[in-house]
PDB file of N, CA and C in Angstrom:
ATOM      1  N   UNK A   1       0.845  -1.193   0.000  1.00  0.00           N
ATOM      2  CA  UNK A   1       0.000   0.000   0.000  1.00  0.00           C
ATOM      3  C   UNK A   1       0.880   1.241   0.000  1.00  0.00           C
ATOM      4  N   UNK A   2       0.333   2.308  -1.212  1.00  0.00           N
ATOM      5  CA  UNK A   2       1.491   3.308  -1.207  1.00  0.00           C
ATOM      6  C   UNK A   2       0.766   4.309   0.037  1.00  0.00           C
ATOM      7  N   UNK A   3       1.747   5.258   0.830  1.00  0.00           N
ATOM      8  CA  UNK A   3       1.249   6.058   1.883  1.00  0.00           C
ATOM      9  C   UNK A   3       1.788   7.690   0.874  1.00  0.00           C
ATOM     10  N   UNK A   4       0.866   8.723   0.728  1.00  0.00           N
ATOM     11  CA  UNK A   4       1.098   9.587   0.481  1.00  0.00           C
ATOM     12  C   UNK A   4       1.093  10.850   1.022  1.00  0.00           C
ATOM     13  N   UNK A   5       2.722  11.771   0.334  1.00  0.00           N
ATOM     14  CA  UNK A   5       2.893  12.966   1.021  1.00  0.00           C
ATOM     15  C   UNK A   5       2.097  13.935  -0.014  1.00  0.00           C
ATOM     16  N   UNK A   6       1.160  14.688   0.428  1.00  0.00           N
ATOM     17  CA  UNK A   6       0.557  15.915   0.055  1.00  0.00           C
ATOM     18  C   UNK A   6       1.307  17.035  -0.494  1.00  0.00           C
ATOM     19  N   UNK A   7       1.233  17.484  -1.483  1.00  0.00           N
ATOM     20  CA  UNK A   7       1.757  18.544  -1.831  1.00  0.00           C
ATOM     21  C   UNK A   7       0.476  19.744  -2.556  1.00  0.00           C
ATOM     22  N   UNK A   8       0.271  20.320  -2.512  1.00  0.00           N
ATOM     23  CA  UNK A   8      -0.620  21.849  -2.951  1.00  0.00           C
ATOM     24  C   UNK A   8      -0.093  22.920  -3.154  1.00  0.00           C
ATOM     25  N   UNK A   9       0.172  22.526  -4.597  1.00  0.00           N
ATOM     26  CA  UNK A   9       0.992  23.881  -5.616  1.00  0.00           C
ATOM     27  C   UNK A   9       0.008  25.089  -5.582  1.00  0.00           C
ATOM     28  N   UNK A  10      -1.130  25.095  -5.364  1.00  0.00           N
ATOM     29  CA  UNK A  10      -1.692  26.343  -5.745  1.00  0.00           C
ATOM     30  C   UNK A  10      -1.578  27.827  -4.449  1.00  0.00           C
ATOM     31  N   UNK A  11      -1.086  27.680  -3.320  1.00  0.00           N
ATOM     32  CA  UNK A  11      -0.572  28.481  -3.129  1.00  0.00           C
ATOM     33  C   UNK A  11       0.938  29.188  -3.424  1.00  0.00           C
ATOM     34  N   UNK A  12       1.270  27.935  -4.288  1.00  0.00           N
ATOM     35  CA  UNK A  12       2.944  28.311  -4.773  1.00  0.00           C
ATOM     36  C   UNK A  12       2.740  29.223  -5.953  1.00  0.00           C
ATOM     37  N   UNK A  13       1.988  28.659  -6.862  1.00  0.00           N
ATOM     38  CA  UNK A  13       1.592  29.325  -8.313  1.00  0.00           C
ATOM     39  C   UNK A  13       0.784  30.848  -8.047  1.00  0.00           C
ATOM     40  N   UNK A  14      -0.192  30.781  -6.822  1.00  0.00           N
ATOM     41  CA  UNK A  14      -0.743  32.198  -6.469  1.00  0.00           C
ATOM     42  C   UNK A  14       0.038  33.216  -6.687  1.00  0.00           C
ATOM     43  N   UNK A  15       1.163  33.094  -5.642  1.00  0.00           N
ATOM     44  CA  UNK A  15       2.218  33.852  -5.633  1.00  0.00           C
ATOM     45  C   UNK A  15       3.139  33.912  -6.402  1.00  0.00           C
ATOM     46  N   UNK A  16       2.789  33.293  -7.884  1.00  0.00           N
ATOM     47  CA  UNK A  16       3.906  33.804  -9.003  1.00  0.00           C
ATOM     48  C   UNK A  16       5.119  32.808  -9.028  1.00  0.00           C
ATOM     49  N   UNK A  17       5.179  32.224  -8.400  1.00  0.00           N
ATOM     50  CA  UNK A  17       6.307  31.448  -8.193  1.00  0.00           C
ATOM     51  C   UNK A  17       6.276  29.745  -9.021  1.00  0.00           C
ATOM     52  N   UNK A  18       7.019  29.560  -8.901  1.00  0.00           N
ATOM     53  CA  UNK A  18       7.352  28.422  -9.677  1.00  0.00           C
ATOM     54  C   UNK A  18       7.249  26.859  -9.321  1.00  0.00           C
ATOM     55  N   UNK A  19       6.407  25.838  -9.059  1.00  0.00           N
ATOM     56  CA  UNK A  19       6.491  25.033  -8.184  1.00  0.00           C
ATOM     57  C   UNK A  19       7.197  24.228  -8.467  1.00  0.00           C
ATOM     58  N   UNK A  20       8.134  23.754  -9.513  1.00  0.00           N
ATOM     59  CA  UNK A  20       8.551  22.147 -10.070  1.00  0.00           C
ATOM     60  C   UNK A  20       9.679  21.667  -9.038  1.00  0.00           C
ATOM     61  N   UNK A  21      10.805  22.690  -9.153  1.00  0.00           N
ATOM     62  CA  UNK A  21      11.738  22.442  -7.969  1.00  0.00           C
ATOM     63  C   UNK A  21      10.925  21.430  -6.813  1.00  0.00           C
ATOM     64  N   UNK A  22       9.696  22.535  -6.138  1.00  0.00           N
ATOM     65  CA  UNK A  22       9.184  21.856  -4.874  1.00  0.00           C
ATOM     66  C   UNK A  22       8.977  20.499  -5.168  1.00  0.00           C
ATOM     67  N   UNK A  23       8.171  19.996  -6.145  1.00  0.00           N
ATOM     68  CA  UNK A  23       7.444  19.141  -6.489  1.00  0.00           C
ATOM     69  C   UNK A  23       8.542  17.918  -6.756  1.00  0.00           C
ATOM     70  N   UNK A  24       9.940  18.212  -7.445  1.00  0.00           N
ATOM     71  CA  UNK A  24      10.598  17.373  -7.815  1.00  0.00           C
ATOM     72  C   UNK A  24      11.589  16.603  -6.620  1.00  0.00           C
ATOM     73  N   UNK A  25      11.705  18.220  -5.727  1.00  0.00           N
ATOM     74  CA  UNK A  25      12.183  17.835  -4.378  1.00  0.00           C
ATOM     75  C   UNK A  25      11.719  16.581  -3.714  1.00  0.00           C
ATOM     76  N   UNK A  26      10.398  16.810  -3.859  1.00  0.00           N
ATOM     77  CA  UNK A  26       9.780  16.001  -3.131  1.00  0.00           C
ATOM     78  C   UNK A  26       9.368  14.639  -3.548  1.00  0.00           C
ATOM     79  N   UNK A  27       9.371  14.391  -4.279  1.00  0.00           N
ATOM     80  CA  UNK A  27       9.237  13.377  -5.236  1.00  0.00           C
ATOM     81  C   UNK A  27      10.490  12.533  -4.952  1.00  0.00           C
ATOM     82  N   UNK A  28      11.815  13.143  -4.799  1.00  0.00           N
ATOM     83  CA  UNK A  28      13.130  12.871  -4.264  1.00  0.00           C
ATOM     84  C   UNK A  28      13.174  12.500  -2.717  1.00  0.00           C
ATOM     85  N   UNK A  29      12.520  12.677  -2.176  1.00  0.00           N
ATOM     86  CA  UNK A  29      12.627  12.758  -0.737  1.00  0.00           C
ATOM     87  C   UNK A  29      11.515  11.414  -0.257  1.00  0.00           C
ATOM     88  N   UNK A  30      10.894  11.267  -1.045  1.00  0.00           N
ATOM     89  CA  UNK A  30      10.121   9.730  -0.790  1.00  0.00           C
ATOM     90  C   UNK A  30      10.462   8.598  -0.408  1.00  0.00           C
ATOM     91  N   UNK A  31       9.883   7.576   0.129  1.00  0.00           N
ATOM     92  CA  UNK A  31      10.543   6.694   0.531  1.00  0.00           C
ATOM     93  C   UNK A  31       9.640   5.192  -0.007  1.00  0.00           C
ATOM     94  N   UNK A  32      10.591   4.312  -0.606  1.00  0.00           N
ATOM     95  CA  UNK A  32      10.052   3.317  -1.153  1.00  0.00           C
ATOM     96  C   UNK A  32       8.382   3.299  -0.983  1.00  0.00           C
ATOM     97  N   UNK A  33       7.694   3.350   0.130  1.00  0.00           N
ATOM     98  CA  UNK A  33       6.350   3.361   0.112  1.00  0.00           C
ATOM     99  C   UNK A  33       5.472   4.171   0.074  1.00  0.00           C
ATOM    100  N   UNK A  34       5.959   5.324  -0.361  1.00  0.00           N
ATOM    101  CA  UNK A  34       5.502   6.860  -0.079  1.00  0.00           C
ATOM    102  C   UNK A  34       5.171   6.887  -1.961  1.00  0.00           C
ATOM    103  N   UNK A  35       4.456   7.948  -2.207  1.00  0.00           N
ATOM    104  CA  UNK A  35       3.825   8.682  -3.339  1.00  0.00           C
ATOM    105  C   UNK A  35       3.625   9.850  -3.035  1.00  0.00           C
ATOM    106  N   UNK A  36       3.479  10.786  -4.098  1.00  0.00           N
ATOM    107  CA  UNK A  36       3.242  11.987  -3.971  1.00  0.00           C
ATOM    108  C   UNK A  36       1.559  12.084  -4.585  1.00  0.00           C
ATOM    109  N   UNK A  37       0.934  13.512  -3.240  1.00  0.00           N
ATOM    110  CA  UNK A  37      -0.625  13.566  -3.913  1.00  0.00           C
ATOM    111  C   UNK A  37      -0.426  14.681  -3.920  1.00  0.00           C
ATOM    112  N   UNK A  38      -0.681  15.505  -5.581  1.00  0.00           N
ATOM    113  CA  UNK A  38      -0.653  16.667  -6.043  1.00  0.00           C
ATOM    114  C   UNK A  38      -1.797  17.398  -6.371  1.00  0.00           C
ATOM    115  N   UNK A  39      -2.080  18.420  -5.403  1.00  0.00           N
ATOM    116  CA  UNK A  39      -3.099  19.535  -5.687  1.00  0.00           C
ATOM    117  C   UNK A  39      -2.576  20.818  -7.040  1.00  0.00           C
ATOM    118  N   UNK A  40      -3.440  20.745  -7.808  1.00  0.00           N
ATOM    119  CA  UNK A  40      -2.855  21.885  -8.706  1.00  0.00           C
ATOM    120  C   UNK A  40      -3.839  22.771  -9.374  1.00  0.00           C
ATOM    121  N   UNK A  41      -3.915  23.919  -9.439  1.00  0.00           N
ATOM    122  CA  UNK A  41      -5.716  24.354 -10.256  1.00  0.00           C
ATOM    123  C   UNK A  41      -5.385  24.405 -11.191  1.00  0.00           C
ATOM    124  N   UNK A  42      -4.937  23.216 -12.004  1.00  0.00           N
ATOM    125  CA  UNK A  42      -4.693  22.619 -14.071  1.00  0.00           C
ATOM    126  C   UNK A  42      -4.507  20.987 -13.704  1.00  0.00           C
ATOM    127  N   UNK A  43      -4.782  20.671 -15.168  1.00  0.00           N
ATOM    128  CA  UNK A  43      -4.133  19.073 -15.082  1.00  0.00           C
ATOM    129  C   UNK A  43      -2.883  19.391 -15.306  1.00  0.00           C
ATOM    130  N   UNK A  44      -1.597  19.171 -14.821  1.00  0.00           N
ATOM    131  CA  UNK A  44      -0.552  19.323 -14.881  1.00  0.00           C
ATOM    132  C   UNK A  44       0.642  18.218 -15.718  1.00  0.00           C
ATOM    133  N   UNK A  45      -0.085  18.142 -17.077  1.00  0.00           N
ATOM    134  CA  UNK A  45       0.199  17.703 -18.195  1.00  0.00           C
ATOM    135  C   UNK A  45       1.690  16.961 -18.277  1.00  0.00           C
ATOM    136  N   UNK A  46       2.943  18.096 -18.224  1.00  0.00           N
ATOM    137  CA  UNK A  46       3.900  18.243 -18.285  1.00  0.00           C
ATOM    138  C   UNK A  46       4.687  17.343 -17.208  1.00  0.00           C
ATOM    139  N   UNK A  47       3.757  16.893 -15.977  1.00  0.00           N
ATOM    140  CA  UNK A  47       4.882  16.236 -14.744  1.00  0.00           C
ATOM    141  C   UNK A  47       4.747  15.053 -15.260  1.00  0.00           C
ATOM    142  N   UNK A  48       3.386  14.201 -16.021  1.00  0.00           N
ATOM    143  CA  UNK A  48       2.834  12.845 -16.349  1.00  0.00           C
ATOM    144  C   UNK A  48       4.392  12.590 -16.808  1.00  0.00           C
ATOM    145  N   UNK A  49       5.093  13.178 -18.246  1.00  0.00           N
ATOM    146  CA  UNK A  49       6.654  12.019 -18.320  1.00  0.00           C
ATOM    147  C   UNK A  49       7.258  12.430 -17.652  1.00  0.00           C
ATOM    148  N   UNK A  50       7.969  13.794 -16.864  1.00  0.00           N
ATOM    149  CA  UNK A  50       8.611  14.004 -16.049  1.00  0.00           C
ATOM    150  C   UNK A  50       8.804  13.042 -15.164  1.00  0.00           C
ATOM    151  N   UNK A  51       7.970  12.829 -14.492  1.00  0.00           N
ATOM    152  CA  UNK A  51       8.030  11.890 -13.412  1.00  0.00           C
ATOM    153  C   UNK A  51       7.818  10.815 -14.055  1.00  0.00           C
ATOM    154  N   UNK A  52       7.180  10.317 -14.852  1.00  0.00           N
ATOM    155  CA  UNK A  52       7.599   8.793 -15.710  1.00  0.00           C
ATOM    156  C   UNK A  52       8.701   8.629 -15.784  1.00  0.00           C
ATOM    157  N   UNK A  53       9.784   9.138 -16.214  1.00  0.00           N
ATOM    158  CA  UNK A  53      10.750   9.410 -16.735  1.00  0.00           C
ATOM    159  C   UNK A  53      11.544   8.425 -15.494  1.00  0.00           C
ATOM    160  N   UNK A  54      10.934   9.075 -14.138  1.00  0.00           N
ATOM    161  CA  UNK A  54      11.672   8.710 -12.914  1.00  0.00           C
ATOM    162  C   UNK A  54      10.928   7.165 -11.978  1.00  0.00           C
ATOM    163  N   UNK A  55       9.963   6.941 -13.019  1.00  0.00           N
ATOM    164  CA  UNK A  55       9.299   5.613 -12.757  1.00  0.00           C
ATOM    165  C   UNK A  55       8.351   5.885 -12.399  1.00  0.00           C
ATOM    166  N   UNK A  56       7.672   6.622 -12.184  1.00  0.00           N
ATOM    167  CA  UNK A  56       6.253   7.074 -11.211  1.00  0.00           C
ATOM    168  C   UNK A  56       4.946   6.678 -12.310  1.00  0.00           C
ATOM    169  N   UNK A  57       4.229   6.216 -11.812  1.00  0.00           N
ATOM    170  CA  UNK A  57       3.163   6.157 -12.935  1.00  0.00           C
ATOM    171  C   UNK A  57       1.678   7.358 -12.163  1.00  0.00           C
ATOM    172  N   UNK A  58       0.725   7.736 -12.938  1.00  0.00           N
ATOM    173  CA  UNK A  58      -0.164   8.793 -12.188  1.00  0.00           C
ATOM    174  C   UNK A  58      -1.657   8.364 -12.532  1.00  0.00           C
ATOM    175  N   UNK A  59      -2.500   8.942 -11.265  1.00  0.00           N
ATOM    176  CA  UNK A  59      -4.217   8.651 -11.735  1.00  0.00           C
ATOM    177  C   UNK A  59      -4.541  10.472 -11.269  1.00  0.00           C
ATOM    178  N   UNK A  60      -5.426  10.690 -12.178  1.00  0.00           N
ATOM    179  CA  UNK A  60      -5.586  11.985 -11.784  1.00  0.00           C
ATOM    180  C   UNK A  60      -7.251  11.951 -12.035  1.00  0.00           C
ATOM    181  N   UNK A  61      -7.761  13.225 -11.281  1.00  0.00           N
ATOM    182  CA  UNK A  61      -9.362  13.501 -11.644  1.00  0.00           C
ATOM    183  C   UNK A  61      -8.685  14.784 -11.028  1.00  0.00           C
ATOM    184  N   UNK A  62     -10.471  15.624 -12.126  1.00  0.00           N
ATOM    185  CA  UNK A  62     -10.827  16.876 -11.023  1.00  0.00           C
ATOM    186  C   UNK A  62     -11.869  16.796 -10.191  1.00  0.00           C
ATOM    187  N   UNK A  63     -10.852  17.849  -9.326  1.00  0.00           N
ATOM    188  CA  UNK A  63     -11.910  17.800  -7.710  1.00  0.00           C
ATOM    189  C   UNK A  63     -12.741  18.660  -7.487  1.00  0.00           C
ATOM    190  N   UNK A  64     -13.241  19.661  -8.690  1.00  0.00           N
ATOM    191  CA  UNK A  64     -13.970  20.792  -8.677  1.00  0.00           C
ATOM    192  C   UNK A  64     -13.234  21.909  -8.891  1.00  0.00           C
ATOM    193  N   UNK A  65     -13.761  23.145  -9.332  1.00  0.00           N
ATOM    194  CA  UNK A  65     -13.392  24.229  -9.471  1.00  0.00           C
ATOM    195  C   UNK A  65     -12.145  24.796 -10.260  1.00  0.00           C
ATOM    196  N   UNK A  66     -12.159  23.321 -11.118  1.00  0.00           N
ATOM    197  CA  UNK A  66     -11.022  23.886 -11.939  1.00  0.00           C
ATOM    198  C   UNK A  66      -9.376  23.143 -10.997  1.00  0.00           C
ATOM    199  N   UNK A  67      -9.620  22.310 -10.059  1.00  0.00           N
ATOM    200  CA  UNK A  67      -8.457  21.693  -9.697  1.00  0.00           C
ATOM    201  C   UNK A  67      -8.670  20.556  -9.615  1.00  0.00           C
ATOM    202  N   UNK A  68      -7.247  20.047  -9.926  1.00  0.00           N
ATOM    203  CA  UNK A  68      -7.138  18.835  -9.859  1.00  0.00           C
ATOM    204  C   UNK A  68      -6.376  18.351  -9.102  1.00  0.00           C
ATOM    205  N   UNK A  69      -6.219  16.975  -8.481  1.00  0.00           N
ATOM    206  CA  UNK A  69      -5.812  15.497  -7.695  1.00  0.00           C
ATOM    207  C   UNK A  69      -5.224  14.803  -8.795  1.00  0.00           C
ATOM    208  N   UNK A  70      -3.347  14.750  -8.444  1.00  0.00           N
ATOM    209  CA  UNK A  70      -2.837  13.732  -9.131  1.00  0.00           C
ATOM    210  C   UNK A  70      -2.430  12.848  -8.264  1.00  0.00           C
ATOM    211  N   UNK A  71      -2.047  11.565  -8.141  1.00  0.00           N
ATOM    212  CA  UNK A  71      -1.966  10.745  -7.192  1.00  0.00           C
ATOM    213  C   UNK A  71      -0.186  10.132  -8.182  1.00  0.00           C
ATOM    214  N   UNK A  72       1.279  10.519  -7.609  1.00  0.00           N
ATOM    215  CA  UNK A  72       1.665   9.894  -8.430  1.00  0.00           C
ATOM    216  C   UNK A  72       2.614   8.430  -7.573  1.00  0.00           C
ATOM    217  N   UNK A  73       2.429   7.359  -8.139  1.00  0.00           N
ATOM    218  CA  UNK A  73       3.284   6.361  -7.273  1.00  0.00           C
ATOM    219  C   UNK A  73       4.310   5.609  -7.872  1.00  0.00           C
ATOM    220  N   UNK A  74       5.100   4.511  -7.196  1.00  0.00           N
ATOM    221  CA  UNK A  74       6.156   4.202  -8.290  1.00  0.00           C
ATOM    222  C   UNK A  74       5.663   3.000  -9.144  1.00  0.00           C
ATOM    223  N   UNK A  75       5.866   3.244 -10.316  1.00  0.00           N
ATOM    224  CA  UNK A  75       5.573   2.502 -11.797  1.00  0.00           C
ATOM    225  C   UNK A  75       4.902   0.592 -10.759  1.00  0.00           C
ATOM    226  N   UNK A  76       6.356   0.478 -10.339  1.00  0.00           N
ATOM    227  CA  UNK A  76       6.194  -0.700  -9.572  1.00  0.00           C
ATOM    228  C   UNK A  76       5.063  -1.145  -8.881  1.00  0.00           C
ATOM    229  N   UNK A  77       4.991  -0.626  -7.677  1.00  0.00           N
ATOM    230  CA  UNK A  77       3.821  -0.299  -6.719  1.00  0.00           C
ATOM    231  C   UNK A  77       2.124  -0.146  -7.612  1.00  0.00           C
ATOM    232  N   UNK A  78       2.075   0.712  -8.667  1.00  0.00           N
ATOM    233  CA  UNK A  78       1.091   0.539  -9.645  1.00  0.00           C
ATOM    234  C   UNK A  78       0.208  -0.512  -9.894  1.00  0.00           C
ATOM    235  N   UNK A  79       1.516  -1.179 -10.728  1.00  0.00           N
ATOM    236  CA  UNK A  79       1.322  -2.535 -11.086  1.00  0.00           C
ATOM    237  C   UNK A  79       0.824  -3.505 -10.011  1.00  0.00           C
ATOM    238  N   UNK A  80       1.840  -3.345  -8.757  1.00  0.00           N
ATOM    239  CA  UNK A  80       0.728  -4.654  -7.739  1.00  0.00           C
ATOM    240  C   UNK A  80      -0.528  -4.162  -7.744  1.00  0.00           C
ATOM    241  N   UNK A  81      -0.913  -3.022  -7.359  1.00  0.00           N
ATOM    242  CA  UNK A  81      -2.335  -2.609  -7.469  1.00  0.00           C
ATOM    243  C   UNK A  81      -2.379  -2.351  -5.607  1.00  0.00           C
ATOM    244  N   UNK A  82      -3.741  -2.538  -5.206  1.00  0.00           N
ATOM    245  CA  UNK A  82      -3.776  -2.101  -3.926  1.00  0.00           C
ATOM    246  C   UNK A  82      -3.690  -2.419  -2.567  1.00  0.00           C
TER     247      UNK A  82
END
């Protein structure tokens, strides 16, 4: 079972600022059973190979109002399922 750390870019992006650093940080800082759950107000298109790239596979929906819930975990972990 993956356990996930929360992340919510949209007060990063409010303020003009740039979130990927954060996001990639963190993504880095995980631990075999950990995933990242990403708040963002867009589908955030661009992280889907990014983070493929780094094995992560993603399920995303929107949660209303124009934001979305990406859930991303490792490729591996995916595959067993839940």
């Amino acid at each position: 079972m993956t356990n996930y750390v929360e992340l919510d870019v949209r007060p990063i992006l409010a303020a003009g600022d740039e979130p990927f650093s954060r996001i990639i940080a963190t993504v880095e800082s995980l631990g075999p059973d950990e995933g990242l759950r990403l708040i963002a107000p867009f589908r955030p298109v661009p992280l889907f190979s990014a983070l493929g790239s780094r094995g992560f596979a993603y399920q995303d929906r929107e949660i209303g109002g124009g934001d979305w819930e990406v859930l991303f975990c490792r490729a591996d972990a995916a595959r067993k399922g839940p």
